[in-house]
PDB file of N, CA and C in Angstrom:
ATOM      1  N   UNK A   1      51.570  29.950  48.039  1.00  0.00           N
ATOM      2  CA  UNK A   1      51.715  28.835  47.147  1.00  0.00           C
ATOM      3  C   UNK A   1      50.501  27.915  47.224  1.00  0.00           C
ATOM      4  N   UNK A   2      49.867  27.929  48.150  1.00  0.00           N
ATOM      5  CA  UNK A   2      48.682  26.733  48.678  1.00  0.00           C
ATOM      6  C   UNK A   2      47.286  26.992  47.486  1.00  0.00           C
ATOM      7  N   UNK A   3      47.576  28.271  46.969  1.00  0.00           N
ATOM      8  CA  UNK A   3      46.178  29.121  46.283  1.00  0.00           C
ATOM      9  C   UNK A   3      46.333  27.743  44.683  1.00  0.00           C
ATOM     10  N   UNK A   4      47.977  27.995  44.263  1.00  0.00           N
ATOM     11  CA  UNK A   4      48.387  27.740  42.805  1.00  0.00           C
ATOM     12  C   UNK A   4      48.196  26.232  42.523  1.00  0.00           C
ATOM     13  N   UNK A   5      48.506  25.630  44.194  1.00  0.00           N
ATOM     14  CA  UNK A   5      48.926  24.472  44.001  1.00  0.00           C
ATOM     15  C   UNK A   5      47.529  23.526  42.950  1.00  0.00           C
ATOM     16  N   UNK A   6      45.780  23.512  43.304  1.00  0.00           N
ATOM     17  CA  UNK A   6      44.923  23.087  42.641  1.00  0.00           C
ATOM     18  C   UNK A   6      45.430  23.346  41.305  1.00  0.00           C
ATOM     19  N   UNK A   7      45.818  24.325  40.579  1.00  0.00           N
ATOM     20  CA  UNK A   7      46.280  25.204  39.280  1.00  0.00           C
ATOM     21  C   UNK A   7      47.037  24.156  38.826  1.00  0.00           C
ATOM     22  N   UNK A   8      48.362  24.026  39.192  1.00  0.00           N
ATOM     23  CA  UNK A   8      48.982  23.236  38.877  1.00  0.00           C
ATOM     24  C   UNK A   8      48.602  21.853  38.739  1.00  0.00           C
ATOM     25  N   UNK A   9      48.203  21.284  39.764  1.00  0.00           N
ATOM     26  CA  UNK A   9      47.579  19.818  39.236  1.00  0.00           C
ATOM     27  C   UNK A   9      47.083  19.709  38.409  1.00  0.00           C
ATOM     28  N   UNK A  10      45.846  20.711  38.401  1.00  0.00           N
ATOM     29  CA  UNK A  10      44.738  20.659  36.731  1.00  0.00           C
ATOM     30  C   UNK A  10      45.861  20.539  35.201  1.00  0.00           C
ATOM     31  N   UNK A  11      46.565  21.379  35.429  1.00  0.00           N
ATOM     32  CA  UNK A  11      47.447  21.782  33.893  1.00  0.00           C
ATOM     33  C   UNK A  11      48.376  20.263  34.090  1.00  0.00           C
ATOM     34  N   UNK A  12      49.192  19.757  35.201  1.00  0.00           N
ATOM     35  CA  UNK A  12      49.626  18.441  35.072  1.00  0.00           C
ATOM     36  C   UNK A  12      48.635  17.367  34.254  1.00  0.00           C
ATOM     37  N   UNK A  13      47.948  17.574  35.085  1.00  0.00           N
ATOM     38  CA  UNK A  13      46.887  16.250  34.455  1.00  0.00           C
ATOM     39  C   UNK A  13      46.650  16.024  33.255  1.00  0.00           C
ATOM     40  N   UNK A  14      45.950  17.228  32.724  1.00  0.00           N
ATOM     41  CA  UNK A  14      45.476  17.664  31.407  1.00  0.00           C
ATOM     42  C   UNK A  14      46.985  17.137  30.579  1.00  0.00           C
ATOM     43  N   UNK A  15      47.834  17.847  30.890  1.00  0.00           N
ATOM     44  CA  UNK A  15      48.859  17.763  29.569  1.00  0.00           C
ATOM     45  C   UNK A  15      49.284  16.235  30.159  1.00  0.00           C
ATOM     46  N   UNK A  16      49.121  14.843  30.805  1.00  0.00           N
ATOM     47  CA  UNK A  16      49.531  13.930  31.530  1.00  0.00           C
ATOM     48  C   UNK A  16      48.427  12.874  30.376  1.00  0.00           C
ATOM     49  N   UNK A  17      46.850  13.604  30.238  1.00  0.00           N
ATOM     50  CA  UNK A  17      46.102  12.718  29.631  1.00  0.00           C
ATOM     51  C   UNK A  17      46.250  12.927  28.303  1.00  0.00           C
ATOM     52  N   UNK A  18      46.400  13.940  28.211  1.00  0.00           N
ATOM     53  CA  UNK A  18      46.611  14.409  26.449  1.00  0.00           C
ATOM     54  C   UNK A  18      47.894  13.472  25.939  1.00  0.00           C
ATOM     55  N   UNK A  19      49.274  13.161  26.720  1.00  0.00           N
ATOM     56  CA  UNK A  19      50.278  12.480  25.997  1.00  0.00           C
ATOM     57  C   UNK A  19      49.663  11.609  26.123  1.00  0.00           C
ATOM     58  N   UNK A  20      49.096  10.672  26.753  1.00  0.00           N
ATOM     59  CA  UNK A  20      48.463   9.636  27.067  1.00  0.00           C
ATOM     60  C   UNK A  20      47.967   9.087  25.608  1.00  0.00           C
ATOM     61  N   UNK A  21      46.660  10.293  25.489  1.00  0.00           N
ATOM     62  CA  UNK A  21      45.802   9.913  24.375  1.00  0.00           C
ATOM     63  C   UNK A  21      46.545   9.456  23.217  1.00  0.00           C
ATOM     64  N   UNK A  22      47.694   9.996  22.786  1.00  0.00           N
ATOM     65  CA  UNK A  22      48.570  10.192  21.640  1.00  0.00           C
ATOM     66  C   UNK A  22      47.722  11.296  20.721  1.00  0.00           C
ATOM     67  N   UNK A  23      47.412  12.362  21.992  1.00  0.00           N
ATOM     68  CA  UNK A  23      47.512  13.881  21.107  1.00  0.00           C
ATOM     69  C   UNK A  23      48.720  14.631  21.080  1.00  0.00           C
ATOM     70  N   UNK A  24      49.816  14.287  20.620  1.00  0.00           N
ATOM     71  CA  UNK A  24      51.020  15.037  20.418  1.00  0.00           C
ATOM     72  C   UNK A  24      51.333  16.000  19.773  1.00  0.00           C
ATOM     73  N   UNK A  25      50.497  16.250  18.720  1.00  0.00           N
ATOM     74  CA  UNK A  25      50.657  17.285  16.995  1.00  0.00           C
ATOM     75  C   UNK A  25      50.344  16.086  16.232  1.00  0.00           C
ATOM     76  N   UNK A  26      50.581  16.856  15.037  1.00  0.00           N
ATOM     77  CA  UNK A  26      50.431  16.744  13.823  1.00  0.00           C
ATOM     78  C   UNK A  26      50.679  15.401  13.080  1.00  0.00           C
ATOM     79  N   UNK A  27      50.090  14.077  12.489  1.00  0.00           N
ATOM     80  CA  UNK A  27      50.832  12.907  12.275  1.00  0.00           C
ATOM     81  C   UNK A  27      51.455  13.012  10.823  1.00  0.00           C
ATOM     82  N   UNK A  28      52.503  11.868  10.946  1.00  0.00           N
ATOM     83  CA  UNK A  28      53.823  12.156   9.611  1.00  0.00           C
ATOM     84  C   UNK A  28      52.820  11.886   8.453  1.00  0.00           C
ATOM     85  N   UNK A  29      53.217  12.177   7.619  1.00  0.00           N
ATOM     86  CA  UNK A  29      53.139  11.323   6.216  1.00  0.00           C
ATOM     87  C   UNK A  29      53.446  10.169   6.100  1.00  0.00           C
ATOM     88  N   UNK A  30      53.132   8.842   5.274  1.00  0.00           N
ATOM     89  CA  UNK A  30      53.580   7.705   5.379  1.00  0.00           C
ATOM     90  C   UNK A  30      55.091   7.941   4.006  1.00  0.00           C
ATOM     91  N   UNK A  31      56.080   7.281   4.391  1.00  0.00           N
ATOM     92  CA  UNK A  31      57.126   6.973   3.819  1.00  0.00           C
ATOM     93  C   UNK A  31      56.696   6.271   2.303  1.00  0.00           C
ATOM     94  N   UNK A  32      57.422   6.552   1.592  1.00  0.00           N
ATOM     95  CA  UNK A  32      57.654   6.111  -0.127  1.00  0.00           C
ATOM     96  C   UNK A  32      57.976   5.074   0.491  1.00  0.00           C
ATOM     97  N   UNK A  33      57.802   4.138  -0.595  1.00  0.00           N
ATOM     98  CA  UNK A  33      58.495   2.484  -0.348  1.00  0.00           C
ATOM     99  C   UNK A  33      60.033   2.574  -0.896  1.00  0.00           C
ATOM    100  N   UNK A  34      60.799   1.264  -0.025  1.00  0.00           N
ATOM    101  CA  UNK A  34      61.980   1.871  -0.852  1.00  0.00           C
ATOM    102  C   UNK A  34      62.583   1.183  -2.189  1.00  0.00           C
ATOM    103  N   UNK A  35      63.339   2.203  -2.983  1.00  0.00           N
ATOM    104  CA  UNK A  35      63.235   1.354  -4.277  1.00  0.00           C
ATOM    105  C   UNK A  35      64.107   0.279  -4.078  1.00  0.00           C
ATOM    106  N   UNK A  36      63.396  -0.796  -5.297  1.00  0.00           N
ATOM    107  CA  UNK A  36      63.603  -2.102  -5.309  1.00  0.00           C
ATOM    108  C   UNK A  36      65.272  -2.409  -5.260  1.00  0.00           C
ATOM    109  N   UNK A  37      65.822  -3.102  -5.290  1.00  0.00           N
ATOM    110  CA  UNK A  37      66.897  -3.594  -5.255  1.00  0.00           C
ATOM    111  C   UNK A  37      67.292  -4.377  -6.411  1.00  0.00           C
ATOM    112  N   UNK A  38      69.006  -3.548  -6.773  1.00  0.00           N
ATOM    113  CA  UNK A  38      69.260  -3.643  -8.379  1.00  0.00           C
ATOM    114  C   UNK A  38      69.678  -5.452  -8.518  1.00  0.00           C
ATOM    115  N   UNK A  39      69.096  -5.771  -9.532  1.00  0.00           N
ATOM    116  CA  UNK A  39      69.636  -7.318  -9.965  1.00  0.00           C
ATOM    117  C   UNK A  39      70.565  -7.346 -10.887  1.00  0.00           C
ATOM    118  N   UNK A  40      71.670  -8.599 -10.766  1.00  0.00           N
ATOM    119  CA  UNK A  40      72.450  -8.780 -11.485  1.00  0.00           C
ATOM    120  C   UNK A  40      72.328  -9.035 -13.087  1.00  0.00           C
ATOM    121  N   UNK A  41      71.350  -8.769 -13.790  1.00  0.00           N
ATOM    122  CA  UNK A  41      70.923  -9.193 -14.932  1.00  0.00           C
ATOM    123  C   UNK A  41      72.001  -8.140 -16.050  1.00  0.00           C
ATOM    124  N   UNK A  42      71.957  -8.406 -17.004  1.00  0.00           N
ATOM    125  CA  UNK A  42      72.815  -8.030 -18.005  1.00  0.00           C
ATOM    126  C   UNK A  42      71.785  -6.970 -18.798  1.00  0.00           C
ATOM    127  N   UNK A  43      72.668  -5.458 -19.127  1.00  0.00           N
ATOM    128  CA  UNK A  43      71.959  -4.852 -19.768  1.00  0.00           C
ATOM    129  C   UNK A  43      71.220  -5.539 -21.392  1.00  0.00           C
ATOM    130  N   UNK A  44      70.036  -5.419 -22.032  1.00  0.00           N
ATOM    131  CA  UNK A  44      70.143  -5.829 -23.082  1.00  0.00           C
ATOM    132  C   UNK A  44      70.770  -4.905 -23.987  1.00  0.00           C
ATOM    133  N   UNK A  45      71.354  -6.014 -24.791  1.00  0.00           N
ATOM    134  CA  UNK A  45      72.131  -5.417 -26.015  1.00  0.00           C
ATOM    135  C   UNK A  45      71.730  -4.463 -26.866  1.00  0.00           C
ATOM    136  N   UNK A  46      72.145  -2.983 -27.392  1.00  0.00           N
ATOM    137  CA  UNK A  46      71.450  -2.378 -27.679  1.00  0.00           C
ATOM    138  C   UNK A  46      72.399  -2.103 -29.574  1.00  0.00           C
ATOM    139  N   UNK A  47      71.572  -2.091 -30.722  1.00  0.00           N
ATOM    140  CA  UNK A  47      71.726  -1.527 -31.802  1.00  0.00           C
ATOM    141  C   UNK A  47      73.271  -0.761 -32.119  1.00  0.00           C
ATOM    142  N   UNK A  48      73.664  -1.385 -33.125  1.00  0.00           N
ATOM    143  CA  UNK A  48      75.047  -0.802 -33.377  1.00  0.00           C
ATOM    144  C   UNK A  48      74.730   0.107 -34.198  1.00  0.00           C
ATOM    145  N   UNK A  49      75.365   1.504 -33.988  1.00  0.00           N
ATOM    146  CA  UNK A  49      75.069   2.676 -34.328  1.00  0.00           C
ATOM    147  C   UNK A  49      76.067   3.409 -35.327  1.00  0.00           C
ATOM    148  N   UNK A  50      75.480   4.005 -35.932  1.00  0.00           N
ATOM    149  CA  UNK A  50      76.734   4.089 -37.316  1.00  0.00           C
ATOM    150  C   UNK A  50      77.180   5.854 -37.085  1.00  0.00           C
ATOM    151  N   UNK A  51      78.123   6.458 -37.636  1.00  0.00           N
ATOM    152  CA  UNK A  51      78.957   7.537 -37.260  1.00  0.00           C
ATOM    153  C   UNK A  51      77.609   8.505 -38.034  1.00  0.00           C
ATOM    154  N   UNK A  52      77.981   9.672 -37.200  1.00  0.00           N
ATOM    155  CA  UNK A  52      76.826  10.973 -37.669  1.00  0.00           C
ATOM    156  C   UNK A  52      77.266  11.210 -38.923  1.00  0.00           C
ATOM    157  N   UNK A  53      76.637  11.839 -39.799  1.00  0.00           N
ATOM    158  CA  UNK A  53      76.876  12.862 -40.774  1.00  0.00           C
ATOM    159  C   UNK A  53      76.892  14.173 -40.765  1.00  0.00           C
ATOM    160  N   UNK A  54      78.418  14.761 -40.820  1.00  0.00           N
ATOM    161  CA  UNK A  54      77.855  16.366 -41.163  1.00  0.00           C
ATOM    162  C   UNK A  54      76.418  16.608 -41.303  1.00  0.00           C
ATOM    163  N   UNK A  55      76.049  18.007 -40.922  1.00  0.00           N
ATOM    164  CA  UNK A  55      74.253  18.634 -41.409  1.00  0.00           C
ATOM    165  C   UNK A  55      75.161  19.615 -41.707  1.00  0.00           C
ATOM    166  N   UNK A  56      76.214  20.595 -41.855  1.00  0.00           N
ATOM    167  CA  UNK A  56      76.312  22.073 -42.313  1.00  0.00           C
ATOM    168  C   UNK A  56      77.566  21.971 -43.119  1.00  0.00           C
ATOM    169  N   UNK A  57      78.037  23.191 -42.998  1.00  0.00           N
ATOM    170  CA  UNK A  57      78.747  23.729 -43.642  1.00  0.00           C
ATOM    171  C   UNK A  57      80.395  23.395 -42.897  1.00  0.00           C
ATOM    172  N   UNK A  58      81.509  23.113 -43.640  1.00  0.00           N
ATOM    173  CA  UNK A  58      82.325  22.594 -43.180  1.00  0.00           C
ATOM    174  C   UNK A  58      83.704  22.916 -43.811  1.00  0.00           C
ATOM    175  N   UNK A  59      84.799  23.360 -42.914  1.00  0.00           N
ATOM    176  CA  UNK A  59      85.804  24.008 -43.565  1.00  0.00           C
ATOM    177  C   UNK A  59      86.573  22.596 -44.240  1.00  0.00           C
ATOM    178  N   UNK A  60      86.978  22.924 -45.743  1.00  0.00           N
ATOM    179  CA  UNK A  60      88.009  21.885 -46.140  1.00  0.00           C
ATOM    180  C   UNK A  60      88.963  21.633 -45.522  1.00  0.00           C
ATOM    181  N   UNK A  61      89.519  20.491 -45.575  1.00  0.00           N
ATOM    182  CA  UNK A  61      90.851  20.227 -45.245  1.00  0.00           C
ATOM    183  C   UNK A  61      91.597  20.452 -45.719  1.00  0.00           C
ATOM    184  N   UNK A  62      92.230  21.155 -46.778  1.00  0.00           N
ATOM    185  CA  UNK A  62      92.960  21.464 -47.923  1.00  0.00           C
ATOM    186  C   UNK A  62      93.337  23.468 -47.360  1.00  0.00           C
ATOM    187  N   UNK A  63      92.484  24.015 -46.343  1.00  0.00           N
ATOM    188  CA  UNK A  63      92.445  25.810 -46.055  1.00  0.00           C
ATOM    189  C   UNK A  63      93.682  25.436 -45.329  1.00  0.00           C
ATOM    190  N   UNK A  64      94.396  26.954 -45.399  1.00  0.00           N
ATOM    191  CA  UNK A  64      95.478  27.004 -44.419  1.00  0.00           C
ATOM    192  C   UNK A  64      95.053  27.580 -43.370  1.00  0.00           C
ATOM    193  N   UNK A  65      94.724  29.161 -43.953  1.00  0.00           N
ATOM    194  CA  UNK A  65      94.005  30.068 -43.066  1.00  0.00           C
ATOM    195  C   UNK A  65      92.657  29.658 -42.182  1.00  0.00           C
ATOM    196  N   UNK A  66      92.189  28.502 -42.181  1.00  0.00           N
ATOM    197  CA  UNK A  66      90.395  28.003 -41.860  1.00  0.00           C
ATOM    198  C   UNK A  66      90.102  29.599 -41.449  1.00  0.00           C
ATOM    199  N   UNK A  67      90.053  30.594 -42.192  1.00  0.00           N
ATOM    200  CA  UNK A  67      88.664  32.218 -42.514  1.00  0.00           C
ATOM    201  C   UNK A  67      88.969  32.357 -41.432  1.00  0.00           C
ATOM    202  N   UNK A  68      90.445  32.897 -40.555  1.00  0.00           N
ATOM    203  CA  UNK A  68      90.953  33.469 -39.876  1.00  0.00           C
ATOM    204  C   UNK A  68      91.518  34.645 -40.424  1.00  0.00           C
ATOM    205  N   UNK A  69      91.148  36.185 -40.075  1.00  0.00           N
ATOM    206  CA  UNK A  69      91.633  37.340 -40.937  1.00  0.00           C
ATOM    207  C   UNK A  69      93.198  37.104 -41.054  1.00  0.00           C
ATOM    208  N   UNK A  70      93.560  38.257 -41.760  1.00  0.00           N
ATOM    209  CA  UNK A  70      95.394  38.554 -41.824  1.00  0.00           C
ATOM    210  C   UNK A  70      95.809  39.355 -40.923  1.00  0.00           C
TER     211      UNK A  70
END
Protein backbone atom coordinates (compact mmCIF):
# COMPACT_ATOMS: atom_id res chain seq x y z
CA UNK A 1 0.00 0.00 0.00
CA UNK A 2 2.98 2.51 0.87
CA UNK A 3 3.91 2.40 -3.23
CA UNK A 4 -0.11 3.83 -4.06
CA UNK A 5 -0.33 5.92 -1.24
CA UNK A 6 1.82 9.24 -3.27
CA UNK A 7 -0.92 8.06 -6.23
CA UNK A 8 -3.60 8.71 -4.29
CA UNK A 9 -2.80 12.04 -2.86
CA UNK A 10 -1.91 13.41 -6.38
CA UNK A 11 -5.56 12.31 -7.83
CA UNK A 12 -7.10 13.78 -4.26
CA UNK A 13 -5.63 16.98 -4.77
CA UNK A 14 -6.11 17.45 -8.35
CA UNK A 15 -9.85 16.58 -8.24
CA UNK A 16 -9.81 18.82 -4.51
CA UNK A 17 -8.41 21.94 -6.77
CA UNK A 18 -10.44 21.42 -9.75
CA UNK A 19 -13.90 21.64 -7.44
CA UNK A 20 -12.27 24.42 -5.97
CA UNK A 21 -11.72 26.24 -9.26
CA UNK A 22 -15.48 25.79 -10.16
CA UNK A 23 -14.40 23.33 -12.95
CA UNK A 24 -17.40 21.12 -12.51
CA UNK A 25 -18.80 20.58 -16.33
CA UNK A 26 -20.58 22.23 -18.46
CA UNK A 27 -22.41 25.81 -17.39
CA UNK A 28 -26.47 26.10 -17.61
CA UNK A 29 -28.06 28.26 -19.94
CA UNK A 30 -29.46 31.40 -18.46
CA UNK A 31 -33.30 31.05 -17.64
CA UNK A 32 -36.19 32.92 -19.82
CA UNK A 33 -37.54 35.68 -17.71
CA UNK A 34 -40.69 34.90 -16.21
CA UNK A 35 -43.79 35.99 -17.87
CA UNK A 36 -45.23 39.09 -16.65
CA UNK A 37 -48.03 38.93 -14.36
CA UNK A 38 -51.75 39.05 -15.56
CA UNK A 39 -53.55 42.52 -14.62
CA UNK A 40 -56.90 43.09 -13.71
CA UNK A 41 -57.80 45.27 -16.68
CA UNK A 42 -60.94 44.57 -18.68
CA UNK A 43 -60.82 42.88 -22.01
CA UNK A 44 -61.50 45.61 -24.71
CA UNK A 45 -64.75 45.44 -26.18
CA UNK A 46 -64.73 43.76 -29.29
CA UNK A 47 -67.26 44.36 -32.61
CA UNK A 48 -70.71 42.90 -32.66
CA UNK A 49 -70.76 40.31 -35.17
CA UNK A 50 -73.63 39.46 -37.34
CA UNK A 51 -74.83 35.61 -38.12
CA UNK A 52 -72.86 33.77 -41.17
CA UNK A 53 -74.45 33.25 -44.39
CA UNK A 54 -74.92 30.03 -46.08
CA UNK A 55 -71.87 29.74 -49.04
CA UNK A 56 -73.50 26.30 -50.59
CA UNK A 57 -75.96 24.35 -51.34
CA UNK A 58 -78.69 23.63 -48.83
CA UNK A 59 -81.45 21.11 -48.31
CA UNK A 60 -85.05 22.85 -48.09
CA UNK A 61 -87.02 22.73 -45.31
CA UNK A 62 -90.09 21.73 -46.97
CA UNK A 63 -87.91 17.66 -48.12
CA UNK A 64 -89.15 14.81 -46.21
CA UNK A 65 -86.72 12.40 -47.48
CA UNK A 66 -83.46 15.24 -47.13
CA UNK A 67 -81.84 12.66 -50.58
CA UNK A 68 -81.89 9.73 -48.30
CA UNK A 69 -82.47 6.57 -50.80
CA UNK A 70 -85.78 4.28 -50.42
Amino acid sequence: MRPSLPRLCAAASLAFALAACGIKGNPRAPRPAPPPAPTAETAPEQPRREPVEPSGPTVPPSATDAGLPE
